[in-house]
PDB file of N, CA and C in Angstrom:
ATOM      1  N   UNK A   1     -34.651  22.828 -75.381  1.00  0.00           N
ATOM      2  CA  UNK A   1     -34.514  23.887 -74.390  1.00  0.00           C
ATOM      3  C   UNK A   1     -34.363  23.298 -72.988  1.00  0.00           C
ATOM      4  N   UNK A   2     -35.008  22.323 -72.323  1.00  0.00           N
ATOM      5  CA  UNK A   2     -34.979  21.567 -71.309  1.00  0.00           C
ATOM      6  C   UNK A   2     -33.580  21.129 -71.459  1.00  0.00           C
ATOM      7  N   UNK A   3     -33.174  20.450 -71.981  1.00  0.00           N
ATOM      8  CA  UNK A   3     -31.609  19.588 -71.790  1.00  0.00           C
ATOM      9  C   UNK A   3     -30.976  21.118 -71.781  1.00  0.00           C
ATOM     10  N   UNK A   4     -30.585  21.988 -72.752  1.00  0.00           N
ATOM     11  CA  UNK A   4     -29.883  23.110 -72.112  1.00  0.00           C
ATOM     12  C   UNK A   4     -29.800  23.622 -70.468  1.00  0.00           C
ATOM     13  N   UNK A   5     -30.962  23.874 -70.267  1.00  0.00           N
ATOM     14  CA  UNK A   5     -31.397  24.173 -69.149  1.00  0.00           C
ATOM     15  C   UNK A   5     -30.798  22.938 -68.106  1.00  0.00           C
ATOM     16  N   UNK A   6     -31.201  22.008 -68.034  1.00  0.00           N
ATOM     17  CA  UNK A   6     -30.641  21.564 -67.396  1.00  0.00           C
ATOM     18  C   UNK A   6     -28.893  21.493 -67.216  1.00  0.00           C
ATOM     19  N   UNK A   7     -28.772  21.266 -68.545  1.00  0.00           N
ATOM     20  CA  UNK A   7     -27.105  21.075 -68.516  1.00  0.00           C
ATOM     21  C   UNK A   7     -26.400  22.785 -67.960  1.00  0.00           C
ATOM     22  N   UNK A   8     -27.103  23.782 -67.816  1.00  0.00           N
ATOM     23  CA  UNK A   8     -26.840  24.866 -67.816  1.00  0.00           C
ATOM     24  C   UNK A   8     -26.670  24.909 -65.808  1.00  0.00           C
ATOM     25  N   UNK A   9     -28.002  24.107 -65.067  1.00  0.00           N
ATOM     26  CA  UNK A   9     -27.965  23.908 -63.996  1.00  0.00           C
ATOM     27  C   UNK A   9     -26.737  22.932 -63.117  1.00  0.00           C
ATOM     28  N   UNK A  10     -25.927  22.003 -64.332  1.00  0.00           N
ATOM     29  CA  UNK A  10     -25.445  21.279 -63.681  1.00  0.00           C
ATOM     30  C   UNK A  10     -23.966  22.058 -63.370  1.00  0.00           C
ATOM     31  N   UNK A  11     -23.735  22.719 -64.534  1.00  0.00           N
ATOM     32  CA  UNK A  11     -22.509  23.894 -64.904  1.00  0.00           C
ATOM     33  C   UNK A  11     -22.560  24.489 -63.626  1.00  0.00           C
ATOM     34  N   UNK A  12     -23.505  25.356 -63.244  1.00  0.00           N
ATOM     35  CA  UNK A  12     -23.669  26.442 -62.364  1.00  0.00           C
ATOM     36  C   UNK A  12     -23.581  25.345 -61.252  1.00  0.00           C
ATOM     37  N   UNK A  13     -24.221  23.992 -60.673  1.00  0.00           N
ATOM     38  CA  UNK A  13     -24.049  22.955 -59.568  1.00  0.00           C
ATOM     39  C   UNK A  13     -22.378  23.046 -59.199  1.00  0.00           C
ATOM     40  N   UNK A  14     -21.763  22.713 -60.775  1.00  0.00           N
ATOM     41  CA  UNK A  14     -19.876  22.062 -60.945  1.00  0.00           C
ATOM     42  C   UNK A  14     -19.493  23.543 -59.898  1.00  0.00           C
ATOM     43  N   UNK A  15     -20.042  24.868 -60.785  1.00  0.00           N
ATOM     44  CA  UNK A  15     -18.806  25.782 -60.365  1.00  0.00           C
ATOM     45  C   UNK A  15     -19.379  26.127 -58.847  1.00  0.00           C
ATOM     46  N   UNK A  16     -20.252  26.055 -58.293  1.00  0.00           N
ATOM     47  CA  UNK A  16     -20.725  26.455 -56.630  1.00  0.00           C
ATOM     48  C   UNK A  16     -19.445  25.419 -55.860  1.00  0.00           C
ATOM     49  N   UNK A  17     -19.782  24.150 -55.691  1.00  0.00           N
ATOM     50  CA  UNK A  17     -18.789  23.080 -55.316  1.00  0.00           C
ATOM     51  C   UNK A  17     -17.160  23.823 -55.801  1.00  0.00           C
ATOM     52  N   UNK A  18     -16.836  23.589 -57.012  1.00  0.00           N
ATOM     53  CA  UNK A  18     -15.355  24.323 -56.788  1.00  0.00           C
ATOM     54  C   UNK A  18     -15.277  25.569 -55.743  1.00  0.00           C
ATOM     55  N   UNK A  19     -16.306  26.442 -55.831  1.00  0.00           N
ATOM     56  CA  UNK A  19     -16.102  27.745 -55.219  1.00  0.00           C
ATOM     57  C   UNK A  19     -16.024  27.744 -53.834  1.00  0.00           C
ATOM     58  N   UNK A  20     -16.700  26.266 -53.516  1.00  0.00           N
ATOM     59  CA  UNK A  20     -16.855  25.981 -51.319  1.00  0.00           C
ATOM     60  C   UNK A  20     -15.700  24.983 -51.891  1.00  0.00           C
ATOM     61  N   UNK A  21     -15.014  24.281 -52.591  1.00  0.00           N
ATOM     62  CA  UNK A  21     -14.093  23.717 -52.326  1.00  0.00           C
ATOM     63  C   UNK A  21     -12.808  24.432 -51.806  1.00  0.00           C
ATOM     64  N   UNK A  22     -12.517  25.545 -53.217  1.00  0.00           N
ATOM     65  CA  UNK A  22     -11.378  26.187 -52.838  1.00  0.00           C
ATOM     66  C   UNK A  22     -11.567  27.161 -51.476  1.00  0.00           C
ATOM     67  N   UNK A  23     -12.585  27.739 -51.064  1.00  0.00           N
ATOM     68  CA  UNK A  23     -12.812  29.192 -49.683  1.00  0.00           C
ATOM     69  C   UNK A  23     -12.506  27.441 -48.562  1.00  0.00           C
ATOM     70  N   UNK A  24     -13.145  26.617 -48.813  1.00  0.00           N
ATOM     71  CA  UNK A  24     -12.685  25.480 -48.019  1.00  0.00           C
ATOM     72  C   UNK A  24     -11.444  25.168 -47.517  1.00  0.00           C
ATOM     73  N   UNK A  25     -10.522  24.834 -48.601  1.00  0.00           N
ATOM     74  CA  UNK A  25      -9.527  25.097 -48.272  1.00  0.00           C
ATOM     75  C   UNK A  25      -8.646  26.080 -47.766  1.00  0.00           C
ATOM     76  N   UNK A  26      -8.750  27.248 -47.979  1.00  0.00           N
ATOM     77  CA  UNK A  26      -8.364  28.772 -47.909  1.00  0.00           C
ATOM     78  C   UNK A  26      -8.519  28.311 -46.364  1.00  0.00           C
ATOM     79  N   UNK A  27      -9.947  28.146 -45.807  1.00  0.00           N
ATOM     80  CA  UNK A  27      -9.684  28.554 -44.356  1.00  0.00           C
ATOM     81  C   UNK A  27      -9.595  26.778 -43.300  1.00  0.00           C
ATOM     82  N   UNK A  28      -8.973  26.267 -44.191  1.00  0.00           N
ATOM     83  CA  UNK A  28      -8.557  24.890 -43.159  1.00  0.00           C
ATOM     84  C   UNK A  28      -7.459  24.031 -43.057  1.00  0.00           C
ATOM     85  N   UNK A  29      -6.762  25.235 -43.523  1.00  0.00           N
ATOM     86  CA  UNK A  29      -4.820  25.388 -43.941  1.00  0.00           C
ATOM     87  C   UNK A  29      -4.519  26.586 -43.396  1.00  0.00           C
ATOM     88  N   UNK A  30      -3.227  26.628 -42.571  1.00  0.00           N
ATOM     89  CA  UNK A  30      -2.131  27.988 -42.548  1.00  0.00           C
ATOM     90  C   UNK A  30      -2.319  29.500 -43.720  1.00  0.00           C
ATOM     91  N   UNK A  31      -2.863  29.928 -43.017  1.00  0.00           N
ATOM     92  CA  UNK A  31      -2.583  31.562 -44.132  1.00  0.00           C
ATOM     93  C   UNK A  31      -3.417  32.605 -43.786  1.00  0.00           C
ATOM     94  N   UNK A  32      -3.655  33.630 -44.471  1.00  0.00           N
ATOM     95  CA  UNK A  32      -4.584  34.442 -44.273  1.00  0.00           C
ATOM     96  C   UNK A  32      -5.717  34.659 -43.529  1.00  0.00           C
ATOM     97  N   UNK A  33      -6.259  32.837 -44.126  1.00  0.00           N
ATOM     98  CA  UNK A  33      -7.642  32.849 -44.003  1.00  0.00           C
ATOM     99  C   UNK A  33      -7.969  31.814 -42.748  1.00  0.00           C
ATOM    100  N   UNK A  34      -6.681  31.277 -42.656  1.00  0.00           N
ATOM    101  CA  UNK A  34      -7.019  30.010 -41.481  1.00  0.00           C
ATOM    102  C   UNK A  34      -8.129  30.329 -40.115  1.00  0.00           C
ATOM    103  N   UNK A  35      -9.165  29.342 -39.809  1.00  0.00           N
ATOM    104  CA  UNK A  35     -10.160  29.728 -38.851  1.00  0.00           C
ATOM    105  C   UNK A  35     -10.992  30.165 -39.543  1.00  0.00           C
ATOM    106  N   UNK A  36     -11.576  31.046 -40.362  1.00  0.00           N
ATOM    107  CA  UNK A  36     -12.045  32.156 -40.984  1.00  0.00           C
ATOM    108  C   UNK A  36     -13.475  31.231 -41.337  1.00  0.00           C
ATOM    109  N   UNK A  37     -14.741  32.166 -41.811  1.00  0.00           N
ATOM    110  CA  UNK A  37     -15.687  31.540 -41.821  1.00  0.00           C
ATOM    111  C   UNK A  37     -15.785  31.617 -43.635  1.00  0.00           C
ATOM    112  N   UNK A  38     -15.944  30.327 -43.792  1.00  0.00           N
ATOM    113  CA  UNK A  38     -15.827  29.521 -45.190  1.00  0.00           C
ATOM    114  C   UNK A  38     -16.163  30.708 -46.197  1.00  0.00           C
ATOM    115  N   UNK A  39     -17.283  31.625 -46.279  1.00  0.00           N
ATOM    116  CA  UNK A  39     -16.990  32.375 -46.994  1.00  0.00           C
ATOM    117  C   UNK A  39     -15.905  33.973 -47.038  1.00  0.00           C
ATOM    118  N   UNK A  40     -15.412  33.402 -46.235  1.00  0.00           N
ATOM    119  CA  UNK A  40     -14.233  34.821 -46.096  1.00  0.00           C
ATOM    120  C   UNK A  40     -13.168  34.957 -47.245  1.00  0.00           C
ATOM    121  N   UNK A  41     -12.765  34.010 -47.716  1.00  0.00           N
ATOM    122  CA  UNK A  41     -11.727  34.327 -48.879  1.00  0.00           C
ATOM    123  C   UNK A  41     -12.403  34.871 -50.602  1.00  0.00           C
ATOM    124  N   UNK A  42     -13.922  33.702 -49.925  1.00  0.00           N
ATOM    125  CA  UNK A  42     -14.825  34.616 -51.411  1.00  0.00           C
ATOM    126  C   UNK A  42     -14.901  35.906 -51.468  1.00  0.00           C
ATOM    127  N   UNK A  43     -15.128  36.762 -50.170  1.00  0.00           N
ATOM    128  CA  UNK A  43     -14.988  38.190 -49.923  1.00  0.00           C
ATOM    129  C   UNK A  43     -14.288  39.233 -49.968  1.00  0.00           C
ATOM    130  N   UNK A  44     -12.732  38.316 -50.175  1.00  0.00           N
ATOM    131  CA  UNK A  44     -11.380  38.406 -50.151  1.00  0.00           C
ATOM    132  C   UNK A  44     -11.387  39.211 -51.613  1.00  0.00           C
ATOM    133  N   UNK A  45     -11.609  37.958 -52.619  1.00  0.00           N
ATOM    134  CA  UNK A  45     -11.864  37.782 -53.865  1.00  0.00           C
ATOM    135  C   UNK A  45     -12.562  39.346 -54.005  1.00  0.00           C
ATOM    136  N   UNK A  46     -13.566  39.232 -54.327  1.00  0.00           N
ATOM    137  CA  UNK A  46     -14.205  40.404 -54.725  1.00  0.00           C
ATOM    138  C   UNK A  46     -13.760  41.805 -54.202  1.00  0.00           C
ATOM    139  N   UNK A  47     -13.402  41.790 -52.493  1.00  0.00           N
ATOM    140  CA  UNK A  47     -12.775  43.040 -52.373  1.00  0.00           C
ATOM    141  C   UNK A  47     -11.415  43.561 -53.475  1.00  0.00           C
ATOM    142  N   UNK A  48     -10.724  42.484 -53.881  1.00  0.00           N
ATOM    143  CA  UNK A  48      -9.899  42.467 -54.570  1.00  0.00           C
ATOM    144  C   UNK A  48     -10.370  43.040 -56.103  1.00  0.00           C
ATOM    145  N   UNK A  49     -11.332  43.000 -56.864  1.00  0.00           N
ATOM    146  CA  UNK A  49     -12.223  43.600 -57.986  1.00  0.00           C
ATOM    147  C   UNK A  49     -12.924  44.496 -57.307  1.00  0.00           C
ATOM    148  N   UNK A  50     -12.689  45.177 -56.663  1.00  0.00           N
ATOM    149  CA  UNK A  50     -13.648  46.522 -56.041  1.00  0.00           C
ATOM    150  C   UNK A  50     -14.847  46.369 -55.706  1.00  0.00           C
ATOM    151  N   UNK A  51     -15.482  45.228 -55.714  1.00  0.00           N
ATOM    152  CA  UNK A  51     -17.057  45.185 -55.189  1.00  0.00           C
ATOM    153  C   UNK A  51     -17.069  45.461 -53.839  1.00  0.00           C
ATOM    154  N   UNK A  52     -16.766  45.992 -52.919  1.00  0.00           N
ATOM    155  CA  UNK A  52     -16.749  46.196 -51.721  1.00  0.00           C
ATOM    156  C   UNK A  52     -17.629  48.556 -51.647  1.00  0.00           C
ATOM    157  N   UNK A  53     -17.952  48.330 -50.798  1.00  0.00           N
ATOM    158  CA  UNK A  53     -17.879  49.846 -50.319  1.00  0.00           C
ATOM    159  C   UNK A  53     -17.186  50.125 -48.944  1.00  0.00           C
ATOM    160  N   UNK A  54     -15.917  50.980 -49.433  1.00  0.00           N
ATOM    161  CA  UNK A  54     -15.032  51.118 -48.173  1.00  0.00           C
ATOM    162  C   UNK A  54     -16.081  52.076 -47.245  1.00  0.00           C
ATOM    163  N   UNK A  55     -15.088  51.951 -46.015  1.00  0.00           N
ATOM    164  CA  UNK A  55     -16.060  51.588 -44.620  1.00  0.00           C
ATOM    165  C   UNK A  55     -15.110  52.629 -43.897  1.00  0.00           C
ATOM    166  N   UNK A  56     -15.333  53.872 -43.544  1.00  0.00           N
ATOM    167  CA  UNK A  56     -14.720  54.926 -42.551  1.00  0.00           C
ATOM    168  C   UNK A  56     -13.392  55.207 -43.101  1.00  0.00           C
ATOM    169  N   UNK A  57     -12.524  55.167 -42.003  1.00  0.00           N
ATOM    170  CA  UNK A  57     -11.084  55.621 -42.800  1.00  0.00           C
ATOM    171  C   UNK A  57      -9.565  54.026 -42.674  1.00  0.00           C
ATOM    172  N   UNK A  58     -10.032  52.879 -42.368  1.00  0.00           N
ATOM    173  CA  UNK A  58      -9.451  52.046 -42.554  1.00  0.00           C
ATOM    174  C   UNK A  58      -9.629  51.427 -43.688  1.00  0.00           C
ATOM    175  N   UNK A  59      -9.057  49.571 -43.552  1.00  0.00           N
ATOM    176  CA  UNK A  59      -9.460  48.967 -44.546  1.00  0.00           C
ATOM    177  C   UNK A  59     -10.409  47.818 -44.540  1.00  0.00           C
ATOM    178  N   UNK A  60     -11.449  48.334 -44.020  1.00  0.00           N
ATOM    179  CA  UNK A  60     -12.858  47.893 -43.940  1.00  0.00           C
ATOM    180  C   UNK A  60     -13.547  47.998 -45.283  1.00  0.00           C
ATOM    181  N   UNK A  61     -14.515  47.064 -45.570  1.00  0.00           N
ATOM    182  CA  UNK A  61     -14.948  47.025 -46.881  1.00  0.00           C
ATOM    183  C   UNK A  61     -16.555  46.454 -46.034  1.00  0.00           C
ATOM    184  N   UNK A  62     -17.418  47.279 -46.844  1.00  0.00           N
ATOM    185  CA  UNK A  62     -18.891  46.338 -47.126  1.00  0.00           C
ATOM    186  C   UNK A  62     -19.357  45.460 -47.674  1.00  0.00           C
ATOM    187  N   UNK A  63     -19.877  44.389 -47.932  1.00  0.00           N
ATOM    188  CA  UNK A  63     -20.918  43.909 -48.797  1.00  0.00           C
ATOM    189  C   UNK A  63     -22.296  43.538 -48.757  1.00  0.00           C
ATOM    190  N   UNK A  64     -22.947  44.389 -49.622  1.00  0.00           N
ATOM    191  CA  UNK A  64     -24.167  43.719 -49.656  1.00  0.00           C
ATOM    192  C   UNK A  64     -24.822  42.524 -50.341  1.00  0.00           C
ATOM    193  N   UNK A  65     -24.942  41.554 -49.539  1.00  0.00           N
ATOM    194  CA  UNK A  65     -25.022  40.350 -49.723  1.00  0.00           C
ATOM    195  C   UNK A  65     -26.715  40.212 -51.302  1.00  0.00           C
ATOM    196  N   UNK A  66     -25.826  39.425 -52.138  1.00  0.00           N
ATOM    197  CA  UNK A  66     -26.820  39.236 -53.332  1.00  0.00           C
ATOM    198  C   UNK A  66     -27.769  37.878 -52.735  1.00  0.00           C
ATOM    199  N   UNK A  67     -28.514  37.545 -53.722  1.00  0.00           N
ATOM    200  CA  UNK A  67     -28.991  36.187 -54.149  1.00  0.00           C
ATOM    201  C   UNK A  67     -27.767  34.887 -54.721  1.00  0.00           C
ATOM    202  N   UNK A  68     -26.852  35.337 -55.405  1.00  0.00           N
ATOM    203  CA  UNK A  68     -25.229  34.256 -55.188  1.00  0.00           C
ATOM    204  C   UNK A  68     -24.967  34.249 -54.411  1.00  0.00           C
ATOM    205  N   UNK A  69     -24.656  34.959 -53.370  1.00  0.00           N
ATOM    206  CA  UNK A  69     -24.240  34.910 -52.201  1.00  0.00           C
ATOM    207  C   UNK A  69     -24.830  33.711 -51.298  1.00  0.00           C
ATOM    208  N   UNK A  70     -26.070  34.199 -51.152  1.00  0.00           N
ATOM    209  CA  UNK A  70     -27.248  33.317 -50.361  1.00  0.00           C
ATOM    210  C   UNK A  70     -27.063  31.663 -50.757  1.00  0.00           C
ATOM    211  N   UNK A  71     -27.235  31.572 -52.199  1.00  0.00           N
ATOM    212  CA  UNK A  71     -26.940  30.784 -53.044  1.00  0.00           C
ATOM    213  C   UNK A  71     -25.627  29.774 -52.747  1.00  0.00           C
ATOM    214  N   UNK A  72     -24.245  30.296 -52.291  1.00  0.00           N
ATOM    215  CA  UNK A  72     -23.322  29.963 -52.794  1.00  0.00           C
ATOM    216  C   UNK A  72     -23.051  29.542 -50.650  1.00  0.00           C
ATOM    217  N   UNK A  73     -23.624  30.166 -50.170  1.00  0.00           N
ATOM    218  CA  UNK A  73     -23.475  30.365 -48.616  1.00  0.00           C
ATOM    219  C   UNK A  73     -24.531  30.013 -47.867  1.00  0.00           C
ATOM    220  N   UNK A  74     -25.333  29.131 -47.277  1.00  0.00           N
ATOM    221  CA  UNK A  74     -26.520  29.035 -46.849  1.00  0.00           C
ATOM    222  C   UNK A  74     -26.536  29.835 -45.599  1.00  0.00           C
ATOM    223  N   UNK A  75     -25.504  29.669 -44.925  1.00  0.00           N
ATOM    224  CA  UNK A  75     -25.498  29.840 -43.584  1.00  0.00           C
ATOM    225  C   UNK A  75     -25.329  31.916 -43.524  1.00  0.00           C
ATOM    226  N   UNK A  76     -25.450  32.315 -44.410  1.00  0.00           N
ATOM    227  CA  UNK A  76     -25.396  33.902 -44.416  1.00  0.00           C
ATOM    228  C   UNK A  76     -27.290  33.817 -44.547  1.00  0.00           C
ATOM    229  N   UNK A  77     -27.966  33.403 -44.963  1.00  0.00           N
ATOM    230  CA  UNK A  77     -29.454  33.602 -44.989  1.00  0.00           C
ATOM    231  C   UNK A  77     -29.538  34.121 -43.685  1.00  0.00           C
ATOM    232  N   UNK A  78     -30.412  35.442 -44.157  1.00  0.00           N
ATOM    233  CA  UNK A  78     -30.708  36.662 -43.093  1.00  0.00           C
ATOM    234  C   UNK A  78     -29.922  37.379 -42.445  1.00  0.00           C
ATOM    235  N   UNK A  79     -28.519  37.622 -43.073  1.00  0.00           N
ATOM    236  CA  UNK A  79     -27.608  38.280 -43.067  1.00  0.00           C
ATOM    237  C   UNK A  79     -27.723  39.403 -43.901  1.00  0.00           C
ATOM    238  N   UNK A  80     -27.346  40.651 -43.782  1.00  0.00           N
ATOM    239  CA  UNK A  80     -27.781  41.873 -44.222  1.00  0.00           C
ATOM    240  C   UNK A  80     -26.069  42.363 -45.323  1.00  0.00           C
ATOM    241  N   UNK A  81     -25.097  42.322 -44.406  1.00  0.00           N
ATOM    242  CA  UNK A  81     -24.052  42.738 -45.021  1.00  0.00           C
ATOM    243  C   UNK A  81     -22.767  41.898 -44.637  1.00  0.00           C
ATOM    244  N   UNK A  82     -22.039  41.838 -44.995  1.00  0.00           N
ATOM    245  CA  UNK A  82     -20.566  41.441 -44.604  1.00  0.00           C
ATOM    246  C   UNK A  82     -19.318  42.242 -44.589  1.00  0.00           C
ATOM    247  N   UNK A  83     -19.262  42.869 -43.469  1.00  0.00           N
ATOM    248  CA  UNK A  83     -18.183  43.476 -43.021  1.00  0.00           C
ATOM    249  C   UNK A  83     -16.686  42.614 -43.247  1.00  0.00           C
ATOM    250  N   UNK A  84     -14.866  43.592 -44.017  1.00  0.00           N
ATOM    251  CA  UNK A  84     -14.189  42.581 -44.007  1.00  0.00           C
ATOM    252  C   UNK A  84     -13.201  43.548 -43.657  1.00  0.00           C
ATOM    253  N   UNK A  85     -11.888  43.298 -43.218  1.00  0.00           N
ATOM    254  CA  UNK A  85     -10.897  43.677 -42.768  1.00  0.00           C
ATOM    255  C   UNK A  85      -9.306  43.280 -42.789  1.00  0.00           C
ATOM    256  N   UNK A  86      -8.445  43.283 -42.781  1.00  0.00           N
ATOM    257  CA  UNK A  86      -6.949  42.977 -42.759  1.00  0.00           C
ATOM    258  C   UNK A  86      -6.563  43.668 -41.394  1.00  0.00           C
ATOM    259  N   UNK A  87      -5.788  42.913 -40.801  1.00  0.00           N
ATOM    260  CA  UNK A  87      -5.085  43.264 -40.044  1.00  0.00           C
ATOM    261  C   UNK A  87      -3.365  43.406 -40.276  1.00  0.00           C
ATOM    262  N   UNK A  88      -2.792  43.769 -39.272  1.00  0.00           N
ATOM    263  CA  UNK A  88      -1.256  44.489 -40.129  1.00  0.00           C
ATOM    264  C   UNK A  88      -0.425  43.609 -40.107  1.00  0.00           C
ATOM    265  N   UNK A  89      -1.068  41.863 -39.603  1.00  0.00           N
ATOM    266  CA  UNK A  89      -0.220  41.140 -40.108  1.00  0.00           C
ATOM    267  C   UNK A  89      -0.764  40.456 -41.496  1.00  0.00           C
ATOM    268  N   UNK A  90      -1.604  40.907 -42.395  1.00  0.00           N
ATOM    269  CA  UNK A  90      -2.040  40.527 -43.179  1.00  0.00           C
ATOM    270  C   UNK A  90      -3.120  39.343 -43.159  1.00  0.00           C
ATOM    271  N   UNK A  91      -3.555  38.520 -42.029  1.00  0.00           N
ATOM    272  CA  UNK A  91      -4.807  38.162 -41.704  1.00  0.00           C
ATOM    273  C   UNK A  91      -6.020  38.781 -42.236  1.00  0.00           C
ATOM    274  N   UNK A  92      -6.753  37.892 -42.628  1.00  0.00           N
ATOM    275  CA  UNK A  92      -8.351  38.503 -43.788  1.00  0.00           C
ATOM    276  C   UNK A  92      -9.159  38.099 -42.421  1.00  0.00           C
ATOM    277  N   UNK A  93     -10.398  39.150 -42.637  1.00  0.00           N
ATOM    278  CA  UNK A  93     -11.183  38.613 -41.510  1.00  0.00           C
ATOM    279  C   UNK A  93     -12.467  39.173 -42.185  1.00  0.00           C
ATOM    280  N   UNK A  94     -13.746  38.886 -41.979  1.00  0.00           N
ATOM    281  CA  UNK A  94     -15.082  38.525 -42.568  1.00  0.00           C
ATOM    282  C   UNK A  94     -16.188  38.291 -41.299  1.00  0.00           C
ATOM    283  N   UNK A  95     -17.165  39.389 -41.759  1.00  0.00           N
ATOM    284  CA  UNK A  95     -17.700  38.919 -40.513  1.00  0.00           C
ATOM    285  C   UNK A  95     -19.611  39.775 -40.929  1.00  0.00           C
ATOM    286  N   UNK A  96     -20.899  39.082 -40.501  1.00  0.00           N
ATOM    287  CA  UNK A  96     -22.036  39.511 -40.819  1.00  0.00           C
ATOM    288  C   UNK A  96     -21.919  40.540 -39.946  1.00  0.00           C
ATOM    289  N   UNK A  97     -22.941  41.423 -40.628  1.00  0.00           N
ATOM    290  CA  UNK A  97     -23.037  42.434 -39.642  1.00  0.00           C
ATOM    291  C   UNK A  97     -24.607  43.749 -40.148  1.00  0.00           C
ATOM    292  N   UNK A  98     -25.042  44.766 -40.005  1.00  0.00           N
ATOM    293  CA  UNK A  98     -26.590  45.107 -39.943  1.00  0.00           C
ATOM    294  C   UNK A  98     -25.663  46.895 -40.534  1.00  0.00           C
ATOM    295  N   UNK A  99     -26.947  47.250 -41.346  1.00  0.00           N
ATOM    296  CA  UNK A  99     -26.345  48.501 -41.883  1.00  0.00           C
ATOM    297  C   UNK A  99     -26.114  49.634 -40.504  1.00  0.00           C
ATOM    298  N   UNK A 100     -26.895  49.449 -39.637  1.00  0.00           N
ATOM    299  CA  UNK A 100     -26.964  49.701 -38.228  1.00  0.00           C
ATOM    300  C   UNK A 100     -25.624  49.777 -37.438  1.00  0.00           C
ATOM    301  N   UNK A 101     -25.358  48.797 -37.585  1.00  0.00           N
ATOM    302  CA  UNK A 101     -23.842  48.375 -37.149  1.00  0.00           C
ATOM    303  C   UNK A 101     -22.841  49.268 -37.798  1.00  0.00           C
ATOM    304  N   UNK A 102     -22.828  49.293 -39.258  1.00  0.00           N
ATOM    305  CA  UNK A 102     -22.423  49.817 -40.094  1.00  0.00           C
ATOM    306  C   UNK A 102     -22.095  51.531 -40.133  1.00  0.00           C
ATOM    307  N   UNK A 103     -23.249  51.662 -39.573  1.00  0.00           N
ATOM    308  CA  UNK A 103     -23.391  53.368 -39.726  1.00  0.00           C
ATOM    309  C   UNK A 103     -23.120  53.698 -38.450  1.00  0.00           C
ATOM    310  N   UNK A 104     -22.823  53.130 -37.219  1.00  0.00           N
ATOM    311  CA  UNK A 104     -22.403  52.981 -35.565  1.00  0.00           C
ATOM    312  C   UNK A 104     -20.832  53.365 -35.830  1.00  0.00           C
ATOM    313  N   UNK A 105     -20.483  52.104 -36.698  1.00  0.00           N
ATOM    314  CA  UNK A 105     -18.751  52.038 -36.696  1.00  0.00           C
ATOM    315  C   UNK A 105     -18.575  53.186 -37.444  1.00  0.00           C
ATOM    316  N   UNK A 106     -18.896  53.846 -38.699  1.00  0.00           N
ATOM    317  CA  UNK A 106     -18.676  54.644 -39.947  1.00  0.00           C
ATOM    318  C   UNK A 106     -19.116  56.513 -38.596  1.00  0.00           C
ATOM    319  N   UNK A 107     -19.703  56.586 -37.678  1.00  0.00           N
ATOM    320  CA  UNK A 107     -19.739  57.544 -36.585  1.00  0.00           C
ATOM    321  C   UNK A 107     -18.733  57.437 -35.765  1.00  0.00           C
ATOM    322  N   UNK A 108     -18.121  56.280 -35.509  1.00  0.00           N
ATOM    323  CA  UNK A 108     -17.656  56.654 -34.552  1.00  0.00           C
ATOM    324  C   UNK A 108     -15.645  56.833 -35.005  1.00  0.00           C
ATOM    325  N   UNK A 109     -15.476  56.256 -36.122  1.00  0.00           N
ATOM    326  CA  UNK A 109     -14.281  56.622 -36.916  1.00  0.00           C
ATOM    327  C   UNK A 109     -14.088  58.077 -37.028  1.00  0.00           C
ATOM    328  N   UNK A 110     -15.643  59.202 -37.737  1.00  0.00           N
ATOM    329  CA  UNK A 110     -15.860  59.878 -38.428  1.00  0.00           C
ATOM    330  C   UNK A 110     -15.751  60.920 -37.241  1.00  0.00           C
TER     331      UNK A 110
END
């Protein structure tokens, strides 16, 4: 059970590293994501599978940040949500933000 376990930890180690490799790249090359804060294309990702909760009447998306998240992102620790957006030149943008914030912007659309 130990050697599973472990070998089970090293699996989950391999795929974190691919996952900051590739959002790595995403934002330190030309495109979408260029500039963007390392986890912005992961956010990308998932808005793309519907995990998001749309946000007023644009294309704003929520997330509420898990334990993977935390996990996979250090620098989101004590971050509440992640606000994300497109702009109309197709630029992804990602950004922390407080349900507070949230329910400010979602008033003042509304």
């Amino acid at each position: 059970m130990e050697k599973d376990l472990l070998a089970m930890t090293g699996t989950i180690e391999k795929e974190k590293e691919r996952i900051l490799r590739a959002c790595d790249d995403c934002v330190s090359h030309p495109g979408k994501f260029e500039g963007e804060p390392i986890y912005s294309p992961y956010f990308y990702e998932l808005s793309l599978n519907g995990m998001g909760e749309l946000v007023g009447e644009g294309n704003e998306q929520a997330f509420e940040l898990e334990a993977l998240d935390f996990y996979l992102f250090s620098e989101l620790e004590g971050v509440e949500l992640i606000l994300t957006w497109q702009d109309e030149a197709g630029f992804h943008y990602a950004r922390p933000t407080t349900r507070a914030q949230l329910d400010e912007l979602e008033a003042q659309e509304g």
